[in-house]
N, C-alpha and C. Protein backbone atom coordinates (compact mmCIF):
# COMPACT_ATOMS: atom_id res chain seq x y z
N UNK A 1 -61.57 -12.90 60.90
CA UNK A 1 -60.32 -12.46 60.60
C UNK A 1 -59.35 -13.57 60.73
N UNK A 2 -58.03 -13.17 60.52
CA UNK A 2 -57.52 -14.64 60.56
C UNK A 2 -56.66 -14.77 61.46
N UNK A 3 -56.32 -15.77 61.58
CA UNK A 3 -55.25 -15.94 63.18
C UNK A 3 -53.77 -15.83 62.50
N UNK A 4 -53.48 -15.78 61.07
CA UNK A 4 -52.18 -15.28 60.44
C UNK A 4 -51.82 -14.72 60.31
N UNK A 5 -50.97 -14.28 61.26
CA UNK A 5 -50.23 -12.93 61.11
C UNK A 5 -48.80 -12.63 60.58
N UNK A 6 -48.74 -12.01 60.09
CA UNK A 6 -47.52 -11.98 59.39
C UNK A 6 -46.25 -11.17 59.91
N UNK A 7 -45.44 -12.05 60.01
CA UNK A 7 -43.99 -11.34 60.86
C UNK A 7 -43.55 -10.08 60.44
N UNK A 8 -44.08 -9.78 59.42
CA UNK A 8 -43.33 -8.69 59.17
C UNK A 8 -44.14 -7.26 58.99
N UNK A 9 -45.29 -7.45 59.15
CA UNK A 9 -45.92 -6.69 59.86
C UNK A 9 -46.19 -6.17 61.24
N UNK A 10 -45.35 -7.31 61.95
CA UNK A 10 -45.12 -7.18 63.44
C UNK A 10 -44.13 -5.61 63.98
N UNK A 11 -45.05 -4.84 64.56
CA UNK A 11 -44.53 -3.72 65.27
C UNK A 11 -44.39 -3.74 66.72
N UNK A 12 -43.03 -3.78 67.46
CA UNK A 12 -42.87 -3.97 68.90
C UNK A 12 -43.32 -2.80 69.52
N UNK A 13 -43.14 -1.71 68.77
CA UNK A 13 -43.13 -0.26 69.31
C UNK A 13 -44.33 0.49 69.23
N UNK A 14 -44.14 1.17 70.13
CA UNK A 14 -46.18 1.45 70.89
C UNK A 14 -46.11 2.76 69.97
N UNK A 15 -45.72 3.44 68.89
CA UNK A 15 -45.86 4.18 68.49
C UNK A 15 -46.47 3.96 67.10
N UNK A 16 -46.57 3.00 66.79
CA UNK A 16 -47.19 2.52 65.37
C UNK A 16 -46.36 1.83 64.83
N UNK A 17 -45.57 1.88 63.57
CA UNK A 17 -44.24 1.44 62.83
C UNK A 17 -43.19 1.79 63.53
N UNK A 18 -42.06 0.93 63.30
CA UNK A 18 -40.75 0.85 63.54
C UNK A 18 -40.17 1.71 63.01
N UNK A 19 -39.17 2.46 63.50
CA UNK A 19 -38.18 3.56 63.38
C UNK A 19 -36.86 2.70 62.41
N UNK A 20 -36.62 3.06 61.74
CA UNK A 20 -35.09 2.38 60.64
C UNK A 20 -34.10 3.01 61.53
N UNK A 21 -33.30 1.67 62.12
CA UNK A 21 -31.95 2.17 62.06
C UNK A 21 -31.36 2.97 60.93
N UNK A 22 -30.10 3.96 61.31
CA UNK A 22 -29.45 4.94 60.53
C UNK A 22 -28.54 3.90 59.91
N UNK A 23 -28.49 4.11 58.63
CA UNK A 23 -27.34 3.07 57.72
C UNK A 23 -26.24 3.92 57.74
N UNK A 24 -24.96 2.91 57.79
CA UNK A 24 -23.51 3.30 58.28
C UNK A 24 -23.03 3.55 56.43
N UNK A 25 -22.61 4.47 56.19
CA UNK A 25 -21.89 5.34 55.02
C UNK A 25 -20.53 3.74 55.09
N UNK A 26 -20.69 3.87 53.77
CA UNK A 26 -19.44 3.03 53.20
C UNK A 26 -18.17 3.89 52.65
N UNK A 27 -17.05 3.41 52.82
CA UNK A 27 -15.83 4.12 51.94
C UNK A 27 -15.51 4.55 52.92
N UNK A 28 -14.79 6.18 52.50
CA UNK A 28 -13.67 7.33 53.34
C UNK A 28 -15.04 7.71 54.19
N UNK A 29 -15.92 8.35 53.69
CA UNK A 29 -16.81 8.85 54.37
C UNK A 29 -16.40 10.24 54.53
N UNK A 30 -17.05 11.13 55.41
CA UNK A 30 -16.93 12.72 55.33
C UNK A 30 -15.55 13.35 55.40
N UNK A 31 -14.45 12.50 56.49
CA UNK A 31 -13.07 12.54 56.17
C UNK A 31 -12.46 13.46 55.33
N UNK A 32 -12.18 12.07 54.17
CA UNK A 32 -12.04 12.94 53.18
C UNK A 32 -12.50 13.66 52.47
N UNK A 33 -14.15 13.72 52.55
CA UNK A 33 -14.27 14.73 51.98
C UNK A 33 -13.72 16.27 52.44
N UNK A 34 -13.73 16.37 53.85
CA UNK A 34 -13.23 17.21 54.46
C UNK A 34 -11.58 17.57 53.96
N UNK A 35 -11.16 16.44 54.14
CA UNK A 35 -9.57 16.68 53.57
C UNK A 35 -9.34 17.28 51.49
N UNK A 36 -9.85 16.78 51.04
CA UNK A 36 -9.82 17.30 49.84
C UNK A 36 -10.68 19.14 49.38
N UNK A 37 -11.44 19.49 50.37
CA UNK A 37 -11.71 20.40 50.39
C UNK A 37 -11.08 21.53 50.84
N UNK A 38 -10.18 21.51 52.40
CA UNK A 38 -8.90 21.87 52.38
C UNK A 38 -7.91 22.06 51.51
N UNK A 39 -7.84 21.12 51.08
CA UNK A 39 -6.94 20.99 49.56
C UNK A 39 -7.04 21.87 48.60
N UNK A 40 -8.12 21.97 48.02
CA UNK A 40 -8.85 23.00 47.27
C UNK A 40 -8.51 24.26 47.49
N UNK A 41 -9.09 24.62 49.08
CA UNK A 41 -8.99 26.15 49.26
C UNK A 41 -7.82 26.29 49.24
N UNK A 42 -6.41 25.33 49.70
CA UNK A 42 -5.18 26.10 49.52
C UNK A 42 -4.86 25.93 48.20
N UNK A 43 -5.13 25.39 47.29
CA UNK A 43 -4.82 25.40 45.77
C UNK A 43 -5.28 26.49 45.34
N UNK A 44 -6.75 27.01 45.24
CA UNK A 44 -7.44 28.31 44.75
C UNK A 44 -6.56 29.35 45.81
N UNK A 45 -5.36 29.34 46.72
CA UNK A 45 -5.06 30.68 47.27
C UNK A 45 -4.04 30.86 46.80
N UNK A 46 -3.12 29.71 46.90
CA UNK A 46 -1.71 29.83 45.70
C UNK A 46 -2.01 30.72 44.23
N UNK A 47 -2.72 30.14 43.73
CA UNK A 47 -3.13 30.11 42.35
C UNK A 47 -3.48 31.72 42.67
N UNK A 48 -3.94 32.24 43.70
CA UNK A 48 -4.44 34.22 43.47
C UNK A 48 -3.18 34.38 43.88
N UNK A 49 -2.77 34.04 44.31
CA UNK A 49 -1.27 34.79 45.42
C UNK A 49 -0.49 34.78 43.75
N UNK A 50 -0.14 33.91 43.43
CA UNK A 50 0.48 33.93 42.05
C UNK A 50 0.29 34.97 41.02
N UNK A 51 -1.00 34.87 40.97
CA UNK A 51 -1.91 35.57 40.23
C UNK A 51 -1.42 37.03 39.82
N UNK A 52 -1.79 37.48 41.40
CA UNK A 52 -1.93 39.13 41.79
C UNK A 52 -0.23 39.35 41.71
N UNK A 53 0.43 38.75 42.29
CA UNK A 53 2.21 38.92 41.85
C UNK A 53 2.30 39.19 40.55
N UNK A 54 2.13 38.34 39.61
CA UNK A 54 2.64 38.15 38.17
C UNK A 54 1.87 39.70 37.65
N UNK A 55 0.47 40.03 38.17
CA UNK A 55 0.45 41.30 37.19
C UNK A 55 0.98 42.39 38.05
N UNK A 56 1.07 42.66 39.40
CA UNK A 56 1.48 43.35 39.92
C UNK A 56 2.81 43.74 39.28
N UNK A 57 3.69 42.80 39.40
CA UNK A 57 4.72 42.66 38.88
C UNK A 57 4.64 43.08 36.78
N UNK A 58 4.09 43.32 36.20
CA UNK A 58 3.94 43.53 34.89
C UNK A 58 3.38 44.67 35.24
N UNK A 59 2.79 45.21 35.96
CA UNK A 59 2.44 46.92 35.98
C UNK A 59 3.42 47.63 36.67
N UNK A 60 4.35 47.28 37.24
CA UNK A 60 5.41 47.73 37.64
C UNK A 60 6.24 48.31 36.50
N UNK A 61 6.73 47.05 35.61
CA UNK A 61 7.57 46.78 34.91
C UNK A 61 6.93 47.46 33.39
N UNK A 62 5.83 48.08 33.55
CA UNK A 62 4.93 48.17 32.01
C UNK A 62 5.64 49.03 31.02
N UNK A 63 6.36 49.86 31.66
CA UNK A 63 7.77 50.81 30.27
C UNK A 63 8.73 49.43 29.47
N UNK A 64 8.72 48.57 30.45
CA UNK A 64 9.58 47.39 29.54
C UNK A 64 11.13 47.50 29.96
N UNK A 65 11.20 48.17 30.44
CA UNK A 65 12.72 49.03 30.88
C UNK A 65 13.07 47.80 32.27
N UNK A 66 13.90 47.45 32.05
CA UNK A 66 14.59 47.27 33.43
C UNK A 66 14.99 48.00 34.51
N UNK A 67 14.68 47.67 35.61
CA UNK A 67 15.43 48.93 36.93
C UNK A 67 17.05 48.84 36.42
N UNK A 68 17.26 47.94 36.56
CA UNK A 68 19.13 48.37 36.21
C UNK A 68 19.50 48.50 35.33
N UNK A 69 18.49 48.95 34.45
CA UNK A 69 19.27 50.46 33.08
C UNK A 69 19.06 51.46 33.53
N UNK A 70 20.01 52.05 34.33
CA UNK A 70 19.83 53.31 34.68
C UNK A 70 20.39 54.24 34.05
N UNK A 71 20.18 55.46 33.75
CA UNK A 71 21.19 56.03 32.77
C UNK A 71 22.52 56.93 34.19
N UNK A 72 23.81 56.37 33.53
CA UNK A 72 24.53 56.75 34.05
C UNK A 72 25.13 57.59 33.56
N UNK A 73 25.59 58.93 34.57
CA UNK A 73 26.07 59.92 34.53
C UNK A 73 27.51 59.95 34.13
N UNK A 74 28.39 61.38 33.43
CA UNK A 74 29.27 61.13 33.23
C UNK A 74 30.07 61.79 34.44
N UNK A 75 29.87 61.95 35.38
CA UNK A 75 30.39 62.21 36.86
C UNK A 75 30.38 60.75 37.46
N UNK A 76 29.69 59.76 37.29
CA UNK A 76 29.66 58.07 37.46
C UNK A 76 30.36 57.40 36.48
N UNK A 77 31.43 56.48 37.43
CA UNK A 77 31.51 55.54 36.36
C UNK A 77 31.90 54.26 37.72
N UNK A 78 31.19 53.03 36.99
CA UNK A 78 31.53 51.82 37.46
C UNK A 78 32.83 51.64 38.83
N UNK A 79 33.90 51.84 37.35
CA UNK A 79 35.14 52.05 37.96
C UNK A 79 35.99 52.93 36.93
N UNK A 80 37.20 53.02 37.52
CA UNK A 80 38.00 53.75 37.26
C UNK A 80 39.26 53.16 36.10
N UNK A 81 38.96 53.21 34.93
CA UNK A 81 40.07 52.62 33.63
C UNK A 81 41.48 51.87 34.31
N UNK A 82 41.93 51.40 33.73
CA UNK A 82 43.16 51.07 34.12
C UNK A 82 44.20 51.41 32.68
N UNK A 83 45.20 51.91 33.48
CA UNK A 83 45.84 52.73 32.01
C UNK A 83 47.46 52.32 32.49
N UNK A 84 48.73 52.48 31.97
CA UNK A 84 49.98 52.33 32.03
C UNK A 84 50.48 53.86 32.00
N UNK A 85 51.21 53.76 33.44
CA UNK A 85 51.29 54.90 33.66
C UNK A 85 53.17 55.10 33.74
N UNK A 86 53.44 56.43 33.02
CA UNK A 86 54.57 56.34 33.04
C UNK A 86 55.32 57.61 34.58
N UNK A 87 56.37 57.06 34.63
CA UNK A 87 56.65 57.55 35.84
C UNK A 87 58.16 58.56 35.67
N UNK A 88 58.49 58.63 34.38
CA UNK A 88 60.55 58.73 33.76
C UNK A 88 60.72 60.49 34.22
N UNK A 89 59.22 61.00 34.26
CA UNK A 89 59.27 62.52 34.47
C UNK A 89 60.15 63.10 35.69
N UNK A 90 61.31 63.58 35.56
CA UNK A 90 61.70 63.55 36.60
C UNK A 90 61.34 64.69 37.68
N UNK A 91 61.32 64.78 39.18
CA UNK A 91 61.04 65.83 40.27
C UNK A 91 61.31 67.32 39.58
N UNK A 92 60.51 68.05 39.95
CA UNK A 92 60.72 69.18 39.25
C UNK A 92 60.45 70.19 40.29
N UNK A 93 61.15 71.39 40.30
CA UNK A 93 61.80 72.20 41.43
C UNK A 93 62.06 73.02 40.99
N UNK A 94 60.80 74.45 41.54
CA UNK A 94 60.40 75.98 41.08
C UNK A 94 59.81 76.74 42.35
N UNK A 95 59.75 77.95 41.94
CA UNK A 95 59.21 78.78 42.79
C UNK A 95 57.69 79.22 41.92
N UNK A 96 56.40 79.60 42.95
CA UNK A 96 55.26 80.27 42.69
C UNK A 96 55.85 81.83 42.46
N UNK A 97 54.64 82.61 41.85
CA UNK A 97 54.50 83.58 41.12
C UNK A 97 54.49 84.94 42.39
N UNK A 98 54.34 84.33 43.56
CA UNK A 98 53.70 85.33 44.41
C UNK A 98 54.64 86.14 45.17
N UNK A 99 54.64 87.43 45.49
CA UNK A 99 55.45 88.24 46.18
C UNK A 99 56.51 87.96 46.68
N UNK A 100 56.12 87.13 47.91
CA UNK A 100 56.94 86.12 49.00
C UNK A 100 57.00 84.94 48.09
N UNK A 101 57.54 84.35 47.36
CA UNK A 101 57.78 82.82 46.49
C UNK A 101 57.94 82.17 47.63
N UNK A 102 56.61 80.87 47.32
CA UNK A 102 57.02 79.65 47.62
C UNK A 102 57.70 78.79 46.79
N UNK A 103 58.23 77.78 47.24
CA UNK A 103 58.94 76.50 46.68
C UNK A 103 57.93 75.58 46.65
N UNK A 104 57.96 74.93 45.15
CA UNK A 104 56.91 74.06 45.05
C UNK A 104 57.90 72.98 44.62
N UNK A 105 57.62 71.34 44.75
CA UNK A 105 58.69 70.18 44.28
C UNK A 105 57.48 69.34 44.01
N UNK A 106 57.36 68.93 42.58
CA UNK A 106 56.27 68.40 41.89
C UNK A 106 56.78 67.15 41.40
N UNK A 107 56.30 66.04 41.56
CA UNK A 107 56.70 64.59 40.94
C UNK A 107 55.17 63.85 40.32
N UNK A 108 54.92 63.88 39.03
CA UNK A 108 53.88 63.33 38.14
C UNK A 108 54.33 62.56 37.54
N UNK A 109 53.06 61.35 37.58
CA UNK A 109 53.13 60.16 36.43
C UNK A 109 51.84 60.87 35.63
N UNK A 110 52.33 59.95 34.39
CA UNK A 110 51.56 60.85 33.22
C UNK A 110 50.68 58.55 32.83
N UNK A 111 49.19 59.17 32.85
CA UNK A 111 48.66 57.57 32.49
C UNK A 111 48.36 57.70 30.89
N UNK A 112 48.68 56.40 30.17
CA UNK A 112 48.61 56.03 28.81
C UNK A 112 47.19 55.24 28.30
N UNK A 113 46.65 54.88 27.56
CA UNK A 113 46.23 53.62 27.29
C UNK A 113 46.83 52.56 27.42
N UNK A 114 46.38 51.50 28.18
CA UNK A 114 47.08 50.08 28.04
C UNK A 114 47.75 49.83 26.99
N UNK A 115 47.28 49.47 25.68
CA UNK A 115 47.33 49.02 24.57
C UNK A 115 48.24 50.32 23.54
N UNK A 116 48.67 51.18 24.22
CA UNK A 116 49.42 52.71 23.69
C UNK A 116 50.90 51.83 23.29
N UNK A 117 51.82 51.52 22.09
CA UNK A 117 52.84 51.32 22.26
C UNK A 117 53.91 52.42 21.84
N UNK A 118 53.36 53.00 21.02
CA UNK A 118 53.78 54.53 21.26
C UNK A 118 54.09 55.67 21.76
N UNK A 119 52.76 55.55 22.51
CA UNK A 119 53.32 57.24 23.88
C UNK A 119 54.31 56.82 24.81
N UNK A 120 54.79 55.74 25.19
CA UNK A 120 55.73 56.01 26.27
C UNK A 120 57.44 56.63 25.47
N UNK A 121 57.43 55.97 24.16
CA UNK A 121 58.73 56.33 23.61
C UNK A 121 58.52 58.00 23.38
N UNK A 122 57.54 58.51 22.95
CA UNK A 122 57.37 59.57 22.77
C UNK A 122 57.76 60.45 23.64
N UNK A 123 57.03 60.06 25.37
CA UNK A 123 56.96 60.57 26.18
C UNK A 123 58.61 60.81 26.65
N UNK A 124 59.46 59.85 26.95
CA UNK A 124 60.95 59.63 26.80
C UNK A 124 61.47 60.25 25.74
N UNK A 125 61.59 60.56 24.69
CA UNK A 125 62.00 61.73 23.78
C UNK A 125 61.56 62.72 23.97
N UNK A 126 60.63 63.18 24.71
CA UNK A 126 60.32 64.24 24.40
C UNK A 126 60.15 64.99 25.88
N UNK A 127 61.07 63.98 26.95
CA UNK A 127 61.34 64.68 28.35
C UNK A 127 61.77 65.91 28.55
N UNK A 128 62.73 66.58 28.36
CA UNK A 128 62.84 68.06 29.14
C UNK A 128 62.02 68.83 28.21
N UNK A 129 61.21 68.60 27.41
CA UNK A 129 60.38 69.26 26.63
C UNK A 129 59.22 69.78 27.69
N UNK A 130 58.61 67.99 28.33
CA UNK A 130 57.89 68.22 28.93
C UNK A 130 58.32 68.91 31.12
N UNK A 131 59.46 68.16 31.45
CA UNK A 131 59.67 68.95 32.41
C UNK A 131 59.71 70.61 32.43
N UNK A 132 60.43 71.34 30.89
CA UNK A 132 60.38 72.87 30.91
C UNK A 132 59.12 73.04 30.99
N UNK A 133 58.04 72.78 30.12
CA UNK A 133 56.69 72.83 30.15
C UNK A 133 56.06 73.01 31.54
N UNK A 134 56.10 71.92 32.40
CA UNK A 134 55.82 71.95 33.43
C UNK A 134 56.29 73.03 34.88
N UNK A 135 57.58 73.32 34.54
CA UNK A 135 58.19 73.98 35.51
C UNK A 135 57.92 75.30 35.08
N UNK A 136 57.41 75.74 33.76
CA UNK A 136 57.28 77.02 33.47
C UNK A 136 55.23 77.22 34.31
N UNK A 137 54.79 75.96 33.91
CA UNK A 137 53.05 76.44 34.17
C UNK A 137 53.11 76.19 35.92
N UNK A 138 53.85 75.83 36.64
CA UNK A 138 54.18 75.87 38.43
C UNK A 138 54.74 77.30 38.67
N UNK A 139 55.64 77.74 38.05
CA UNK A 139 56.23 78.93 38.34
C UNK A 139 55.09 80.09 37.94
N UNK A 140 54.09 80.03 37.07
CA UNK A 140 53.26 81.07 36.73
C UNK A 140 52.05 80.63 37.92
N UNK A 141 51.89 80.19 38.85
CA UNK A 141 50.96 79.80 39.69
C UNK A 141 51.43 80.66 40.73
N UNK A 142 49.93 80.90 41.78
CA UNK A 142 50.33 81.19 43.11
C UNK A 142 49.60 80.44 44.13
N UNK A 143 50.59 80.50 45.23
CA UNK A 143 50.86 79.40 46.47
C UNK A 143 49.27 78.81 46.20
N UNK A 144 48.04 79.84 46.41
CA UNK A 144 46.28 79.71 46.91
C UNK A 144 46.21 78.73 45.51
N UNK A 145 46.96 78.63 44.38
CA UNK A 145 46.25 78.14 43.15
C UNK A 145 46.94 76.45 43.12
N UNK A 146 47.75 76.41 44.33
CA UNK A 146 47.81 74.85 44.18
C UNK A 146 47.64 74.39 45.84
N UNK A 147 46.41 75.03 45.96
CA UNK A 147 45.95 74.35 47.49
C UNK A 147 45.59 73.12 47.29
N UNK A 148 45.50 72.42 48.05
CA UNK A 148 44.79 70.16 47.86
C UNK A 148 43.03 71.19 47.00
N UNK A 149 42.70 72.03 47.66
CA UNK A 149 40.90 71.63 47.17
C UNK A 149 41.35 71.55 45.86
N UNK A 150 42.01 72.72 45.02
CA UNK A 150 42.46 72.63 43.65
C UNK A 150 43.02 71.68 43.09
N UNK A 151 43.24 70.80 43.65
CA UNK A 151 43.85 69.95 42.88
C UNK A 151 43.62 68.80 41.44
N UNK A 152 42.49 68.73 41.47
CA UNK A 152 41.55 68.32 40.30
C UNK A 152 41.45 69.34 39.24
N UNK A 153 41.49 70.69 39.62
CA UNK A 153 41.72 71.54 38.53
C UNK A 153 43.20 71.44 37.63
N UNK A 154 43.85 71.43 38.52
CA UNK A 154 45.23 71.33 38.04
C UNK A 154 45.51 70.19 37.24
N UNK A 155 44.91 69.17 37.48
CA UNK A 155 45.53 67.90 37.26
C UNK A 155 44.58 68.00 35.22
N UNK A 156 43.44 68.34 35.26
CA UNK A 156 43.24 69.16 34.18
C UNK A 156 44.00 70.06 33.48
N UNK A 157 44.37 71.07 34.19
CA UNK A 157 45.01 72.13 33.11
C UNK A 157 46.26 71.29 32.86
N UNK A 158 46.94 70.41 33.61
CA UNK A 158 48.22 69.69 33.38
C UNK A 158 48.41 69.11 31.70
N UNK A 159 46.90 67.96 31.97
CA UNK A 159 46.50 66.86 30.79
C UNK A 159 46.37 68.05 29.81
N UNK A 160 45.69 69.14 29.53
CA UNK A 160 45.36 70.05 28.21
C UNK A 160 46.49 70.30 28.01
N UNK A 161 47.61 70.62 29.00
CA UNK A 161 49.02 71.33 28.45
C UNK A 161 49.80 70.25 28.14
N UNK A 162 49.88 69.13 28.44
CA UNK A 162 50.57 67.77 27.75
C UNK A 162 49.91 67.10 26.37
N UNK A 163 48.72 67.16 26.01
CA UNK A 163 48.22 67.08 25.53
C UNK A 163 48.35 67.44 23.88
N UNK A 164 48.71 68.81 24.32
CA UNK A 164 48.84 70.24 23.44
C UNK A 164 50.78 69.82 22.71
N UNK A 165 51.12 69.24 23.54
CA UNK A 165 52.51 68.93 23.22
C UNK A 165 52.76 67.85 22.29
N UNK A 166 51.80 66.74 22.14
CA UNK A 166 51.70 65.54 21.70
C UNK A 166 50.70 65.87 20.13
N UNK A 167 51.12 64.82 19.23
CA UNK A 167 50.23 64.63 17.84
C UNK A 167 48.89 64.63 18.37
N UNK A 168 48.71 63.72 19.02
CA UNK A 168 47.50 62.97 19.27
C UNK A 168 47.42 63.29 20.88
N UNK A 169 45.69 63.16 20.91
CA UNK A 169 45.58 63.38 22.70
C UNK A 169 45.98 61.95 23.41
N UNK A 170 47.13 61.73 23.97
CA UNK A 170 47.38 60.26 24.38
C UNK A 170 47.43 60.29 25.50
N UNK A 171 47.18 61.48 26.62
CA UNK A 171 47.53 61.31 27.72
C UNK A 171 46.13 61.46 28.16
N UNK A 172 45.82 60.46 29.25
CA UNK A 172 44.55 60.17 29.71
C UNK A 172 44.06 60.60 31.22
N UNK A 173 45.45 60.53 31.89
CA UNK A 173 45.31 61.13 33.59
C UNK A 173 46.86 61.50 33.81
N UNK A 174 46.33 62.77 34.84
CA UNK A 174 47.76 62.86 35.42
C UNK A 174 47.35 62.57 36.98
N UNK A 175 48.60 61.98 37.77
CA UNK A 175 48.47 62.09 38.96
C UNK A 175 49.41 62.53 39.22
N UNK A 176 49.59 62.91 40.62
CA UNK A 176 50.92 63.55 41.40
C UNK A 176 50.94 62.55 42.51
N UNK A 177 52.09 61.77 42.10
CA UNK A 177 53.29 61.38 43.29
C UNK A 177 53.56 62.35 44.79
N UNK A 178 53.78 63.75 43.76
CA UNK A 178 54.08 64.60 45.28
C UNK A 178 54.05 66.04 44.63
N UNK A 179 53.20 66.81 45.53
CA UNK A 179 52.94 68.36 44.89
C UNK A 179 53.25 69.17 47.00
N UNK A 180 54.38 69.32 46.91
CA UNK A 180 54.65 70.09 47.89
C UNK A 180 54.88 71.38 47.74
N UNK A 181 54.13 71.97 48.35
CA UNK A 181 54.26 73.79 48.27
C UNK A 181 54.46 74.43 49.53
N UNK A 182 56.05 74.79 49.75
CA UNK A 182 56.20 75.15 50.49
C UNK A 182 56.90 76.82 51.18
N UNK A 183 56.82 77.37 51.74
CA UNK A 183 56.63 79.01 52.53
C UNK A 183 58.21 78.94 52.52
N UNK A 184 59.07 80.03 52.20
CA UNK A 184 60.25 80.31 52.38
C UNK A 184 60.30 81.12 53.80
């Protein structure tokens, strides 16, 4: 046999062959892989979270209708018009219909359309027309028929009876300044 032995066949280790050192990974190494995988899962959770909103949100909405078209009532309104209101009517001073007469002292503004340049001259020509008017439909009342709850009724039958006086329906609201009814 021969006395040449070759180095690299040389085994120190009583187990037969040499064990390989573990080779060291080049680059980022598991790191990042770790970090970009993170990454991922929160990208794929956005992306459902989004997801499930957007149709959630379209099955909600599937009539096409907006929530704030609501249909509004004619007992609702936004707000309340703004109108030019005339005030020339002067205090008017009668008695109710009832056994014992009360004294009633009534002061109404009568409201126009803004844009009305007409009804107020009208309304001014055609004053003690409308004070007789008025002092005749107070005097046919009794005390219970101009309590405060009534008063929305009245302010109705007022507008139909001014109304009724005029070409055109131009009068839009009445209010009362002062509706005192008072016990002799």
């Amino acid at each position: 046999m021969s006395d040449n032995i070759d180095d690299q066949d040389m085994s120190f280790a009583e187990g037969g062959e040499a064990e390989a050192a573990p080779a060291k990974a080049k680059g980022a190494g598991p790191g990042l892989l770790r970090i970009l995988m993170i990454v991922g899962i929160a990208l794929g959770a956005v992306i459902l979270i989004v997801t499930v909103v957007f149709v959630t949100i379209n099955i909600m909405n599937a009539s096409g209708k907006a929530v704030a078209n609501l249909p509004v009532s004619e007992n609702f309104q936004s707000s309340t018009p703004i109108y030019q209101y005339i005030g020339t009517i002067a205090e008017i001073r009668t008695r109710t219909a009832d056994l014992e007469p009360h004294s009633v002292i009534v002061k109404i503004n009568i409201g126009l359309d803004k844009e009305d340049k007409v009804g107020p001259i009208e309304i001014n020509e055609r004053g003690p027309q409308i004070r007789d008017k008025l002092r005749s439909f107070f005097a046919l009342k009794r005390a219970e028929e101009l309590a405060p709850e009534r008063e929305t009724e009245l302010k109705t039958e007022i507008l139909e009876l001014l109304n009724e006086t005029f070409k055109e329906r131009m009068v839009k609201e009445v209010l009362f300044e002062r509706l005192d009814v008072v016990a002799q």
